[in-house]
Protein backbone atom coordinates (compact mmCIF):
# COMPACT_ATOMS: atom_id res chain seq x y z
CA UNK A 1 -42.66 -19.80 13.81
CA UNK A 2 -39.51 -21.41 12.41
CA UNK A 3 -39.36 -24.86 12.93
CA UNK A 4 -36.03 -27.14 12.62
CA UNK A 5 -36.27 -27.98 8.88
CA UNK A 6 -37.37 -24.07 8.02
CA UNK A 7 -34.19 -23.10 9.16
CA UNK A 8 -31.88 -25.18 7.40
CA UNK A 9 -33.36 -24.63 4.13
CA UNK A 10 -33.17 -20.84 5.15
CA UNK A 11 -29.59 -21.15 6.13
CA UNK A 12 -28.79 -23.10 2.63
CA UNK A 13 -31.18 -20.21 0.65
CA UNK A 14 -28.63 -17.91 2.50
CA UNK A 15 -25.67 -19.52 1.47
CA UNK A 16 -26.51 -19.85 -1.80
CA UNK A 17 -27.51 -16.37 -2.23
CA UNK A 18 -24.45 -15.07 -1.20
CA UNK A 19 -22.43 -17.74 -3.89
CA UNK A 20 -24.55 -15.61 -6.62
CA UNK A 21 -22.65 -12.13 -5.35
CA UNK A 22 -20.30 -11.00 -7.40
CA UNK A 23 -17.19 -10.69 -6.51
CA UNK A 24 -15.36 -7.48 -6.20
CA UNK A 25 -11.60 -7.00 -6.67
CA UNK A 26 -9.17 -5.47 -4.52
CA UNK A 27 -8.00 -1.80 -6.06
CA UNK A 28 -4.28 -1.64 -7.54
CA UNK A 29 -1.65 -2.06 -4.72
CA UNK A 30 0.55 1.00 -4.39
CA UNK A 31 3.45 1.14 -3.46
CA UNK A 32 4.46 4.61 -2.62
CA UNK A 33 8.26 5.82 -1.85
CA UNK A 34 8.88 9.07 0.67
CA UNK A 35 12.07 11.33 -0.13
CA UNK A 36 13.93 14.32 0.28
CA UNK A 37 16.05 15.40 -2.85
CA UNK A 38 18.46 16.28 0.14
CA UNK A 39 17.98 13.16 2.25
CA UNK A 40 21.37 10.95 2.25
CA UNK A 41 19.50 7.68 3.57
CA UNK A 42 17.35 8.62 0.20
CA UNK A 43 20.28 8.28 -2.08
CA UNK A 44 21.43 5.37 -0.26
CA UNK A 45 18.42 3.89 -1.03
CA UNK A 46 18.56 4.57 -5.03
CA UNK A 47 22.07 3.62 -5.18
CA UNK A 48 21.28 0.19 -3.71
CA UNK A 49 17.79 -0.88 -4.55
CA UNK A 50 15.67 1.40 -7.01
CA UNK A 51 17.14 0.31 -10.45
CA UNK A 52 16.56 -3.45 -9.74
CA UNK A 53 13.15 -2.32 -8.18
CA UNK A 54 12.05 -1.18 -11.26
CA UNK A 55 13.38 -3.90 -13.56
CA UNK A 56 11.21 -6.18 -11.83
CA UNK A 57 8.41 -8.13 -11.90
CA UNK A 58 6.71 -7.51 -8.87
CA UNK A 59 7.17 -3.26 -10.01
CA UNK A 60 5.16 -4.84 -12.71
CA UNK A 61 2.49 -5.47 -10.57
CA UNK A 62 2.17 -2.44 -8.67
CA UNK A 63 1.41 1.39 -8.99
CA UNK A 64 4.49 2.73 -7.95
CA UNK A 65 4.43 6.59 -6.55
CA UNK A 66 7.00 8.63 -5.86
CA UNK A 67 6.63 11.40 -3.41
CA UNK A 68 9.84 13.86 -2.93
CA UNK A 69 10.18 17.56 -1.79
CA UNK A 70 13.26 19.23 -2.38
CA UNK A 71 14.06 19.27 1.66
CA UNK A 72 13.44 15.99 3.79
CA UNK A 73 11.95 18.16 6.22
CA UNK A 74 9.36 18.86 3.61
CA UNK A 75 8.41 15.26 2.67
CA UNK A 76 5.18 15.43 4.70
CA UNK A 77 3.50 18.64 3.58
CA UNK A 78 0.32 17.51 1.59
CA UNK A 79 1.74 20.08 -1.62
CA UNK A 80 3.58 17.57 -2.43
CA UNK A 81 1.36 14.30 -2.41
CA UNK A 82 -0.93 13.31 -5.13
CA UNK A 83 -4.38 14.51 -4.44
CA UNK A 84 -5.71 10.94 -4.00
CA UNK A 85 -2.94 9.88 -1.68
CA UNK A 86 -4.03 12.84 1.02
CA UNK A 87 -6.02 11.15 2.75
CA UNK A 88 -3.28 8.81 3.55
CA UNK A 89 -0.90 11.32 4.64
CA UNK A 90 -3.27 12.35 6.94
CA UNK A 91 -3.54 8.93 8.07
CA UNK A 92 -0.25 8.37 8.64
CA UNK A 93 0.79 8.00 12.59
CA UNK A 94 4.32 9.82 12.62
CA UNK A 95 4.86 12.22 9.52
CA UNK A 96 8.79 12.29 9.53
CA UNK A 97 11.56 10.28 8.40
CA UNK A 98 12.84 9.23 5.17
CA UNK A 99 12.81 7.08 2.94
CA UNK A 100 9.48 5.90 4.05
CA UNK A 101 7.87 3.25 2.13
CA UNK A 102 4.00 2.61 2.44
CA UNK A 103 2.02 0.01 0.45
CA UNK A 104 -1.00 0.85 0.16
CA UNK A 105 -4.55 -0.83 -1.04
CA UNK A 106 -8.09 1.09 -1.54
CA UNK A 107 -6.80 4.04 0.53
CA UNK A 108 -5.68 1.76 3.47
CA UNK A 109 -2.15 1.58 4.35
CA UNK A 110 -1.08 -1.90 4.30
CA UNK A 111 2.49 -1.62 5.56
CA UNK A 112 4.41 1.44 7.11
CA UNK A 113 8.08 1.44 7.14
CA UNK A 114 11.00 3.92 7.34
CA UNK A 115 14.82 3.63 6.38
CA UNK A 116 16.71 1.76 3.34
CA UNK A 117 17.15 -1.71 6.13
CA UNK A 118 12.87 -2.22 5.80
CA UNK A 119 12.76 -2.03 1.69
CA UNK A 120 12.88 -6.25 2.10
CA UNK A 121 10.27 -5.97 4.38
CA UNK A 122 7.85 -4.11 1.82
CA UNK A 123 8.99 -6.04 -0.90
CA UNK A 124 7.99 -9.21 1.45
CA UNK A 125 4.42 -6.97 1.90
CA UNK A 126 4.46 -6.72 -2.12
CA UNK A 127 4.90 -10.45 -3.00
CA UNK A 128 2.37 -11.43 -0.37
CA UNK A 129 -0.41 -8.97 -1.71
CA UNK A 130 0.18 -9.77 -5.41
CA UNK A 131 0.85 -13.51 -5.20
């Protein structure tokens, strides 16, 4: 039978306990770009953002993966995604449209968004994720 005082010094064991865990770190955030070598949002998108994408800091901090086919309409067939990113293809709602931009941590996909206007929003995804 627990009485009053047997539970708090459970319920501090407890707490304690779980200080002593250790802690485990988050995977690498990726960052993963979706493009057709014949997509014209695509080159839009290179033209305007990629170069000072990847002269900075937060690129830095991130895997960055690039998956094109040579036809948009291609994009979304799994021969042309990293093995390990599969999964997350497969996960992924709508499988069309491009540029598509997914960040993505320890297979889940953190933020989902299509067309050059949303590359702020991932890079607002980016900066939250890797302080």
């Amino acid at each position: 039978m627990l009485t009053r005082r047997s539970l708090v010094v459970t319920t501090a064991g407890l707490a304690g306990s779980a200080a002593a865990l250790p802690v485990v770190a988050a995977g690498p955030l990726k960052v993963v770009y979706v493009g057709g070598w014949d997509c014209e949002p695509c080159a839009t998108w290179k033209k305007r953002y990629k170069a000072d994408w990847l002269a900075s800091s937060d690129y830095r901090k991130v895997t960055w993966i690039e998956v094109e086919s040579p036809r948009l309409k291609e994009a979304y067939q799994s021969r042309y995604w990293p093995e390990d990113l599969r999964p997350v293809l497969d996960s992924l709602p709508k499988k069309s449209g491009t540029p598509r931009f997914l960040v993505v941590r320890d297979g889940k996909v953190i933020a989902n968004e299509f067309g050059v206007s949303t590359w702020t929003r991932i890079l607002d995804v980016v900066k939250k994720q890797t302080g």
